[in-house]
C-alpha atoms as a PDB file:
ATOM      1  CA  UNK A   1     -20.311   4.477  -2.353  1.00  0.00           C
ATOM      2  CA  UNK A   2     -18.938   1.636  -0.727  1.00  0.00           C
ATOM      3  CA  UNK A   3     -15.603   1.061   0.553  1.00  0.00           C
ATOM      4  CA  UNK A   4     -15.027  -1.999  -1.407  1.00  0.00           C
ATOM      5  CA  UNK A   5     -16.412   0.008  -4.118  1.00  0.00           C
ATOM      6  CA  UNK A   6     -13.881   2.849  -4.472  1.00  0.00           C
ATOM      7  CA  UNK A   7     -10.919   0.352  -3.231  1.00  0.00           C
ATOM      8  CA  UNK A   8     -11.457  -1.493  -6.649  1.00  0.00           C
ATOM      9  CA  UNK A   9     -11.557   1.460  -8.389  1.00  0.00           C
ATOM     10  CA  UNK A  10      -7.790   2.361  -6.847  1.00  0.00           C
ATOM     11  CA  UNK A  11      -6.582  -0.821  -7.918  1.00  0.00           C
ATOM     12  CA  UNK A  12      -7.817  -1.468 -11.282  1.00  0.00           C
ATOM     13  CA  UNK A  13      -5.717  -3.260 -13.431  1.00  0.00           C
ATOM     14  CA  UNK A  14      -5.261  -0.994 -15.537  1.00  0.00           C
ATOM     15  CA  UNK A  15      -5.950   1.767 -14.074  1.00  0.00           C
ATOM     16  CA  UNK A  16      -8.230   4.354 -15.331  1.00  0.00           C
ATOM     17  CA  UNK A  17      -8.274   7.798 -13.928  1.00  0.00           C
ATOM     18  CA  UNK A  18     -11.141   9.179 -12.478  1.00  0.00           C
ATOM     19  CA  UNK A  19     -13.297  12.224 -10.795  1.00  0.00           C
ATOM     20  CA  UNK A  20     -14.937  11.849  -7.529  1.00  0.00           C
ATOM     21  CA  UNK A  21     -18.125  13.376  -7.157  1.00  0.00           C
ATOM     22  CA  UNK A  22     -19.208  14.453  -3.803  1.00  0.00           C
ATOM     23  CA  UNK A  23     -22.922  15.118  -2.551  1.00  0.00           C
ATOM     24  CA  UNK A  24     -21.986  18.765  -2.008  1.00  0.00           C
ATOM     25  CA  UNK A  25     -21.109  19.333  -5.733  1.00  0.00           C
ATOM     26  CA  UNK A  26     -17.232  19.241  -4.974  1.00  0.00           C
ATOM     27  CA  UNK A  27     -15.243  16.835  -7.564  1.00  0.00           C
ATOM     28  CA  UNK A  28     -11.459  15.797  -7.418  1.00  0.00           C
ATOM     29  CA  UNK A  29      -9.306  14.342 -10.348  1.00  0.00           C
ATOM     30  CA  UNK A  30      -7.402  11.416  -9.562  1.00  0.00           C
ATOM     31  CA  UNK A  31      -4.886  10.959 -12.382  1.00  0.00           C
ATOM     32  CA  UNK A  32      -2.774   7.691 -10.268  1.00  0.00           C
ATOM     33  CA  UNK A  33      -3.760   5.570  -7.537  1.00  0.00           C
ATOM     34  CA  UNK A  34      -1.152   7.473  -5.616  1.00  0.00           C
ATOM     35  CA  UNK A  35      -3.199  10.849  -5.639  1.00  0.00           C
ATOM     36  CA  UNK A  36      -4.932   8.817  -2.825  1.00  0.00           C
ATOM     37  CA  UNK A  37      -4.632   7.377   0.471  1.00  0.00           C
ATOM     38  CA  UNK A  38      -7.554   5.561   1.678  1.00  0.00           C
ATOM     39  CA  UNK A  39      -7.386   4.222   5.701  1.00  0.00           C
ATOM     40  CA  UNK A  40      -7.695   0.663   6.476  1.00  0.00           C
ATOM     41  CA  UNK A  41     -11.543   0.526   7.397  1.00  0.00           C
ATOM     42  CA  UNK A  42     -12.114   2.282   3.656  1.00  0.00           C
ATOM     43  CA  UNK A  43     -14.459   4.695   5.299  1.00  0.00           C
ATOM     44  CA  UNK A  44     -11.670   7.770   5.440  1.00  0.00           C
ATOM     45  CA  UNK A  45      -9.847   8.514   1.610  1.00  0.00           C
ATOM     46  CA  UNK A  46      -7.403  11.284   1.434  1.00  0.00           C
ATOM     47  CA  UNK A  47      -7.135  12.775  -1.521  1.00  0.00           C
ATOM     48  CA  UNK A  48      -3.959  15.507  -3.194  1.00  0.00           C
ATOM     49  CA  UNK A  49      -4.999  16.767  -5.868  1.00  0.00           C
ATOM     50  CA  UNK A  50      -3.211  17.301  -8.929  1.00  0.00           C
ATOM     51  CA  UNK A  51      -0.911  20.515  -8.450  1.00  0.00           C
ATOM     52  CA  UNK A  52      -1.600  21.179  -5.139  1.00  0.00           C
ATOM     53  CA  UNK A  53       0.420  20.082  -1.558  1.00  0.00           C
ATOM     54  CA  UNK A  54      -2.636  19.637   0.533  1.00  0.00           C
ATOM     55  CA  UNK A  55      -5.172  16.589   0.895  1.00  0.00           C
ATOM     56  CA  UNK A  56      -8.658  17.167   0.931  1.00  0.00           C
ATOM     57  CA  UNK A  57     -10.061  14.374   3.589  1.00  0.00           C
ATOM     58  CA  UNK A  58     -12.849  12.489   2.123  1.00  0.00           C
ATOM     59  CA  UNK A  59     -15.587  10.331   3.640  1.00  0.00           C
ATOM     60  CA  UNK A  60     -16.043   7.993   1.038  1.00  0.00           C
ATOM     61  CA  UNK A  61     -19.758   7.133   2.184  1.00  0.00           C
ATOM     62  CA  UNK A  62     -20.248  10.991   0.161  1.00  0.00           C
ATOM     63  CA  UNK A  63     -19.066   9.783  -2.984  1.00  0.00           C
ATOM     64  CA  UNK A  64     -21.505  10.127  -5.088  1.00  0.00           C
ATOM     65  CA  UNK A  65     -19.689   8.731  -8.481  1.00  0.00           C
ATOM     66  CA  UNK A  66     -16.627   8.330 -10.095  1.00  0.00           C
ATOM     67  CA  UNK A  67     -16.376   9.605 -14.117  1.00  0.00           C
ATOM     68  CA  UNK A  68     -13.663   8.479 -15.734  1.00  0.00           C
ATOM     69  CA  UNK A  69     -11.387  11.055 -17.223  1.00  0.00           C
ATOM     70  CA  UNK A  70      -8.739  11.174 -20.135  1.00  0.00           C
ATOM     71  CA  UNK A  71      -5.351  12.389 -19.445  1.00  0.00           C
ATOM     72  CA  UNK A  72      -4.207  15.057 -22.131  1.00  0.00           C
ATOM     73  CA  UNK A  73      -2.751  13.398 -25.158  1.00  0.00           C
ATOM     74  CA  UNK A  74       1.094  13.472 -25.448  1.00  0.00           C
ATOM     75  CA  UNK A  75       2.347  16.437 -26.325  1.00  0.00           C
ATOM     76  CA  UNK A  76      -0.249  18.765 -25.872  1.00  0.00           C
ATOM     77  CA  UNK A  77      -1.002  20.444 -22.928  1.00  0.00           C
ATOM     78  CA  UNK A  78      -3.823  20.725 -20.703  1.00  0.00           C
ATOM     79  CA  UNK A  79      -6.038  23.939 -20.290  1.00  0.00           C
END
């Protein structure tokens, strides 16, 4: 994926969360544009996922797709 590629994706108006899908199987949610930091060449994303305190560094050039995803419905919680 391109740089300009996933950038757009971050700042879709409105935003639609997403899962990144890696080349080596690994996916990440991204439930808000702030889940992510990506450096100013575009080529470097880090990425905290949901619940934990740690970024997993991600070279976007990997990305194989993003899937959209559905947050849980209000008042229900998520499995």
């Amino acid at each position: 994926m391109s740089p300009d590629q996933f950038r757009s994706s971050l700042r879709a108006v409105p935003f639609v969360p997403f899962r990144i899908h890696l080349v080596d199987q690994r996916s990440f949610d991204v439930p808000h544009p702030e889940f992510v930091m990506l450096v100013p060449s575009g080529r470097t994303a880090y990425v905290v996922p949901p619940g934990l305190d740690a970024a997993e560094i991600v070279d976007v050039s990997l990305i194989v797709s993003l899937q959209p995803i559905t947050p849980p419905a209000a008042g229900t919680r998520a499995a």
